[in-house]
Protein backbone atom coordinates (compact mmCIF):
# COMPACT_ATOMS: atom_id res chain seq x y z
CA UNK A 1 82.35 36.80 -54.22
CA UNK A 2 79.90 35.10 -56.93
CA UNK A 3 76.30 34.31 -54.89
CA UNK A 4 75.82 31.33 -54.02
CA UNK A 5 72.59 31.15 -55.95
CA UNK A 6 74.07 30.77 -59.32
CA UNK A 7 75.84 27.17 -58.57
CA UNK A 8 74.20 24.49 -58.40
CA UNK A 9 75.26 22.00 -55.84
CA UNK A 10 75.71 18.58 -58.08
CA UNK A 11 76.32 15.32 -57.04
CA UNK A 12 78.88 12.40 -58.78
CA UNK A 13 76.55 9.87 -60.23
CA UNK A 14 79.10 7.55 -62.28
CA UNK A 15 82.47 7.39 -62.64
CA UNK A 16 84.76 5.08 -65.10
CA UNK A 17 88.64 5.02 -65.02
CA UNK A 18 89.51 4.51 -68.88
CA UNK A 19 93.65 4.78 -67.37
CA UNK A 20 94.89 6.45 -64.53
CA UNK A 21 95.12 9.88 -65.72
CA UNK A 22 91.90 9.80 -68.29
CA UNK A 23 88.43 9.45 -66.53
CA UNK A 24 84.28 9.97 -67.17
CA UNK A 25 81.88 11.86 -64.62
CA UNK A 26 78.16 11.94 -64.76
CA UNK A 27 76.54 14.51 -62.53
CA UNK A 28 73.21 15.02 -61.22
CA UNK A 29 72.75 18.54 -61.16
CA UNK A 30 70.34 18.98 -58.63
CA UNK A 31 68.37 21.58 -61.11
CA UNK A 32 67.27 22.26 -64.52
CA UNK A 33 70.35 23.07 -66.41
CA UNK A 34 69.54 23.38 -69.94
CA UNK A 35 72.74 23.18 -72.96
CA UNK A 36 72.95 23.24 -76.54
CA UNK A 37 75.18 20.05 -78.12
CA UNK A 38 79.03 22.10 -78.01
CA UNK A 39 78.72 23.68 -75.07
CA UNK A 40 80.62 23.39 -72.11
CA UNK A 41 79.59 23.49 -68.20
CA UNK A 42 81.58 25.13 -65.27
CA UNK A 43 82.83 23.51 -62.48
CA UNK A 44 84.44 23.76 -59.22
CA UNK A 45 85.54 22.41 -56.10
CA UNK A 46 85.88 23.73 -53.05
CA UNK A 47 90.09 24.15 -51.56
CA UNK A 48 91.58 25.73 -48.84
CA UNK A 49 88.60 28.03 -48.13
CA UNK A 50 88.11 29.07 -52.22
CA UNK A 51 86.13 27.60 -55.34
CA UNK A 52 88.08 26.32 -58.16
CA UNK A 53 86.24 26.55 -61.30
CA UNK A 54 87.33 25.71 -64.70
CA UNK A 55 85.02 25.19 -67.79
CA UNK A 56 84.54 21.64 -69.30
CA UNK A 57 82.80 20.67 -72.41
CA UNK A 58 80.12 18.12 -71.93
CA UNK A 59 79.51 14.52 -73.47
CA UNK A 60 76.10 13.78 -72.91
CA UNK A 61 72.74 14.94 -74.85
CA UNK A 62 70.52 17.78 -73.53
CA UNK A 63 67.95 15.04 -73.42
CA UNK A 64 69.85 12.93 -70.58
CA UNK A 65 68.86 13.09 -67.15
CA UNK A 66 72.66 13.45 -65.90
CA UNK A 67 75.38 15.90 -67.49
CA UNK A 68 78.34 13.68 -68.58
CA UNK A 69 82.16 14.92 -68.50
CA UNK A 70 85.59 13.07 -69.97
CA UNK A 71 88.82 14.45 -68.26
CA UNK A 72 92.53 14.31 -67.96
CA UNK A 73 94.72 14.72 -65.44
CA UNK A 74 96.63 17.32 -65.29
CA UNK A 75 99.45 16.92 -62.59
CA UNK A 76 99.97 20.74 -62.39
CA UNK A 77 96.34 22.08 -63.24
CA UNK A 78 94.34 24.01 -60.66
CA UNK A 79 91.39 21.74 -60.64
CA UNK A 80 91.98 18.31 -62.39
CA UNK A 81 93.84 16.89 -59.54
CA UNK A 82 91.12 18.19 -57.37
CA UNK A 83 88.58 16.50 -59.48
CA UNK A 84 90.55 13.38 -59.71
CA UNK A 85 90.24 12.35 -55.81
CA UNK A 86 86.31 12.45 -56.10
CA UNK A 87 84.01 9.38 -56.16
CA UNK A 88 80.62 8.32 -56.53
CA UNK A 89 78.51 10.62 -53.98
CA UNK A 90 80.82 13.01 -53.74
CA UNK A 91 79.66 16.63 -54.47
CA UNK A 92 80.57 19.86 -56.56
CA UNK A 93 79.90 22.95 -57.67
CA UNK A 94 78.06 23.32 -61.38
CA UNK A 95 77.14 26.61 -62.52
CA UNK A 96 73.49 27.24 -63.71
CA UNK A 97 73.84 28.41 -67.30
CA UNK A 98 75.78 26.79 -70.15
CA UNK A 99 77.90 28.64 -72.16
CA UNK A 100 80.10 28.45 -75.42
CA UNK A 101 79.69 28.73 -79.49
CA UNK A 102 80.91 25.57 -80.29
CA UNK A 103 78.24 24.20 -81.77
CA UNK A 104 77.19 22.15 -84.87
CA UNK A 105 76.51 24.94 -87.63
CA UNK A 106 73.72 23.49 -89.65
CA UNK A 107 73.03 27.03 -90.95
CA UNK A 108 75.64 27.88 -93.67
CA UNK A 109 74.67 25.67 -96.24
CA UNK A 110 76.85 23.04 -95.90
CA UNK A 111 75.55 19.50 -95.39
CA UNK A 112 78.99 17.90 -94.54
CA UNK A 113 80.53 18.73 -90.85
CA UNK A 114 84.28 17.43 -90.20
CA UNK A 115 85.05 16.93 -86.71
CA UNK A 116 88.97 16.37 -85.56
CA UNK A 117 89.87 15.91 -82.16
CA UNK A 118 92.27 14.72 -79.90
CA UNK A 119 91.42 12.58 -76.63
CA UNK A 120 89.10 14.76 -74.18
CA UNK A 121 88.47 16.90 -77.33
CA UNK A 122 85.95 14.36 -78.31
CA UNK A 123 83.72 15.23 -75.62
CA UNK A 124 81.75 17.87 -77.68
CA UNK A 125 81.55 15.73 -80.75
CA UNK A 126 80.20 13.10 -78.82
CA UNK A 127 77.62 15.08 -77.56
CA UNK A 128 76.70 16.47 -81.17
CA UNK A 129 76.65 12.40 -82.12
CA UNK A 130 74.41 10.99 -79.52
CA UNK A 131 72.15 14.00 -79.86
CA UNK A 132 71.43 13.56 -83.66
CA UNK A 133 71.10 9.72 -83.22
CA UNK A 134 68.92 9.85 -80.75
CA UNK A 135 66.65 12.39 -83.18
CA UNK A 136 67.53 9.95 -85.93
CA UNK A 137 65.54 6.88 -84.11
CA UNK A 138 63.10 8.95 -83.34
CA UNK A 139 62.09 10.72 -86.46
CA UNK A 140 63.27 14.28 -85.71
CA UNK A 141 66.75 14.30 -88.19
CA UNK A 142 67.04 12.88 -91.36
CA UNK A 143 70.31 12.49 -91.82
CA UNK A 144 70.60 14.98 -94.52
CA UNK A 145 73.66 16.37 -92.59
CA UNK A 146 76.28 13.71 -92.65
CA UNK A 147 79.04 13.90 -89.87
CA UNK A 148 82.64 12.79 -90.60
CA UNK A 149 84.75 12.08 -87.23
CA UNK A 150 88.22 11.85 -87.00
CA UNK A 151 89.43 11.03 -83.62
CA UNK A 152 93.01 10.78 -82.03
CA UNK A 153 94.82 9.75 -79.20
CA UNK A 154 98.34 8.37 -78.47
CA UNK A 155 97.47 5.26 -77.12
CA UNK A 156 93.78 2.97 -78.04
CA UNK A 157 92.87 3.06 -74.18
CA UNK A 158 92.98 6.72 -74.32
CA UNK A 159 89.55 6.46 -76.74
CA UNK A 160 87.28 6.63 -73.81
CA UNK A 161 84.42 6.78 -76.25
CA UNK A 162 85.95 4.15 -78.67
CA UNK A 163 82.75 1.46 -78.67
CA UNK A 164 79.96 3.42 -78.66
CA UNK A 165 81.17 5.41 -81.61
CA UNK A 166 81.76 2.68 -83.49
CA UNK A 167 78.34 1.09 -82.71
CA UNK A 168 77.25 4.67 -84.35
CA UNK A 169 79.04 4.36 -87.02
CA UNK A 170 78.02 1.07 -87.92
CA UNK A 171 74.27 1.05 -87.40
CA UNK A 172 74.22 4.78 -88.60
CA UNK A 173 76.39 4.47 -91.07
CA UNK A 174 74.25 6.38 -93.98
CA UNK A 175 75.17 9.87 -92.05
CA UNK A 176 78.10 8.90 -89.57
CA UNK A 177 81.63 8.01 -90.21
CA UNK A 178 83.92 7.27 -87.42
CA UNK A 179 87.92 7.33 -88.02
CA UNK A 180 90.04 6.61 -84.72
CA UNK A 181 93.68 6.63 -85.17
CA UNK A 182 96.76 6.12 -82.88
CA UNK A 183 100.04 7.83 -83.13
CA UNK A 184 102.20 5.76 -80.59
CA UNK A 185 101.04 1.73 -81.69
CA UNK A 186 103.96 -0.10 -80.78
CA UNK A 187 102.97 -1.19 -77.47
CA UNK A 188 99.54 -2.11 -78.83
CA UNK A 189 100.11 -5.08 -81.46
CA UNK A 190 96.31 -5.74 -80.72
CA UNK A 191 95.33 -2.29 -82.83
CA UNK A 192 94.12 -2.67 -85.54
CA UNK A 193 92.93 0.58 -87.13
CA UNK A 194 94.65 3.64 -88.75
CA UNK A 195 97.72 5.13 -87.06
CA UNK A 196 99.03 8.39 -87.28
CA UNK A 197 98.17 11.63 -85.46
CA UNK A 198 95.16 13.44 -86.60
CA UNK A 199 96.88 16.08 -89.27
CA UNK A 200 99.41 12.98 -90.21
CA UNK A 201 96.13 11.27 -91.67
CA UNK A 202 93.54 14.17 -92.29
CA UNK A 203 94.88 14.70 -95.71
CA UNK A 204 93.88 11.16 -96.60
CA UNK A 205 90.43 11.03 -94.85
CA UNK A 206 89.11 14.53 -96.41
CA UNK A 207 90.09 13.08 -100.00
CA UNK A 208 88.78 9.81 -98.84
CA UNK A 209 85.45 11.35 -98.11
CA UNK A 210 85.52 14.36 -100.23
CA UNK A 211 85.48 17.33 -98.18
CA UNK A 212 86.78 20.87 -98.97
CA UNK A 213 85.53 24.03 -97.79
CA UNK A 214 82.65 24.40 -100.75
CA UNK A 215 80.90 21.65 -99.16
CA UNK A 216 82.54 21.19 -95.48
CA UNK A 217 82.16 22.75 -91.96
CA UNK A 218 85.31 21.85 -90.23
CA UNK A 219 85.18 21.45 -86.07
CA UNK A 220 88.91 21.32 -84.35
CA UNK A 221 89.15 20.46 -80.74
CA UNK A 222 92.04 19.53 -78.52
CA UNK A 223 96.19 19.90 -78.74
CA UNK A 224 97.03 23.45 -80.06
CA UNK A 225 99.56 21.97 -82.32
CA UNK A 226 97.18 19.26 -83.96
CA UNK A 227 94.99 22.69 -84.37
CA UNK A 228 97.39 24.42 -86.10
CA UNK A 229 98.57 21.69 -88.71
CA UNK A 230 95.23 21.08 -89.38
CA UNK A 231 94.30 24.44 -90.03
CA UNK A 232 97.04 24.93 -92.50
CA UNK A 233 96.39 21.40 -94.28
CA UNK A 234 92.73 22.99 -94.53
CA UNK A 235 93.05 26.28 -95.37
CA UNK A 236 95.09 24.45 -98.59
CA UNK A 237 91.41 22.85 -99.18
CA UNK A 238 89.57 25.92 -99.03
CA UNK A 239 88.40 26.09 -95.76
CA UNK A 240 89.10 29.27 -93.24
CA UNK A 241 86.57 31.53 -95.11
CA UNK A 242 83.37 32.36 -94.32
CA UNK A 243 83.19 30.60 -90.71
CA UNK A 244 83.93 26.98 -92.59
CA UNK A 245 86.22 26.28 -89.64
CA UNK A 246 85.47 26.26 -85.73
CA UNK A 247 87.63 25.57 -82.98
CA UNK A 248 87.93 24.76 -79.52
CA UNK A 249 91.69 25.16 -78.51
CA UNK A 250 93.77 23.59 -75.47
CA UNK A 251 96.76 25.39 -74.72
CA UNK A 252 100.25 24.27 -73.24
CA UNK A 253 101.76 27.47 -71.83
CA UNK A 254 104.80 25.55 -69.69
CA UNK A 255 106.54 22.07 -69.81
CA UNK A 256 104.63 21.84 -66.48
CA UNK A 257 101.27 22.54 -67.94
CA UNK A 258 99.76 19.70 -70.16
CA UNK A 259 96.64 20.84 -71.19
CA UNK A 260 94.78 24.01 -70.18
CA UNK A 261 92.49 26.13 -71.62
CA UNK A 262 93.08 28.91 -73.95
CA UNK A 263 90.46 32.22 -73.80
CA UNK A 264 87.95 30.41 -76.13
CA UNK A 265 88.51 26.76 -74.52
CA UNK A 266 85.81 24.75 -72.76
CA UNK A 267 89.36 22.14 -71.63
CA UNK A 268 89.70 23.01 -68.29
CA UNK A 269 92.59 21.78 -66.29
């Protein structure tokens, strides 16, 4: 039995439906709960007389009064569908201390930092954005580390982020570059921007932008197969050697398990 004293008991702030298996959660924690940009938060609920807990990465800035999370459904996961049926007021359980290495790596030299995700995977890149633009308009970064973004989904409502990254990328646009693309556009004729899934395009985007692994820290996070093209498309640019790439990995053990979290994920499920 973990004590009690290490949860904090949190309380649902906000929540926004982006479809009806993809949603946001701010959380008051009801304590000081401190995070580096990259890490993830643990959370449970209480069922049938036990806590389900499952680690999530979060969205928001350490500077924010309220912890932010972006989820997906998972029809068979232990805590998702748990998560799913709460609402504004509602409560859960948030442990006290963050945890997890994925973090921006401004430390190796590097100045350029390529992040690739796929639909909740953004959630840690978003954090890393609003944190540096928020230091940006206030004088504390000087945009001397320049952040490249490649973001995918299936579907353009499954960008839960989509607008506010884009208002980044366009009033920041001397140190952020925002690249959303859709791999299933048919039923959209209203999208307008690149398709393809993430490794279909990444290719184009790091010549695009010229990145390699002399001058790039590469960031992976979401689907374990996007992770592993990519990896091989990069490794072909020089990356995989000396820490140039991080990752964050979902796994998909069944045909009954979407998305859930490998040993060194921050998913959840």
């Amino acid at each position: 039995m973990i004590p009690e004293e290490k949860f904090y008991r949190a309380q649902i702030t906000k929540r926004i439906d982006f479809a009806s298996d993809l949603w946001m959660f701010r959380i008051r924690s009801g304590g000081d709960f401190t995070f580096i940009p990259g890490q993830y938060a643990t959370l449970g609920v209480e069922h049938e007389g036990n806590r389900v807990e499952r680690p999530y990465s979060i969205a928001s800035s350490p500077t924010d009064d309220e912890v932010e999370f972006f989820f997906k459904l998972v029809p068979y996961g232990a805590l998702t569908p748990l998560l799913h049926k709460l609402q504004v007021g509602d409560q859960l359980s948030m442990r006290k201390v963050s945890k997890g290495k994925f973090t921006l790596d401004t430390h190796e030299g590097r100045d350029n930092h390529l992040l690739i995700s796929t639909v909740t995977g953004v959630a840690p890149f978003v954090s890393y954005v609003r944190t540096l633009y928020r230091d940006w308009k206030e004088g504390r970064f000087d945009g001397s580390h320049r952040i490249y973004l490649l973001n995918a989904a299936s579907r353009p409502f499954e960008f839960g982020y989509l607008d506010e990254l884009s208002h980044f990328a366009n009033v920041a646009s001397a140190w952020f570059t925002y690249a959303p693309t859709v791999s299933r556009p048919w039923d959209h004729e209203d999208w307008c921007g690149e398709i393809g899934r993430a490794d279909d395009v990444l290719r184009k985007y790091a010549d695009q932008w010229g990145l390699d692994g002399t001058n790039t820290v590469a960031y992976l996070c979401g689907h374990p197969e996007m992770i592993e093209h990519s990896k091989a498309i990069l490794k072909r640019r020089g990356f995989l050697e000396n820490g140039t790439v991080k990752e964050e990995v979902y796994w998909v053990p069944s045909k009954h398990q979407v998305a859930s979290p490998a040993t060194k994920s921050a998913a959840g499920r």
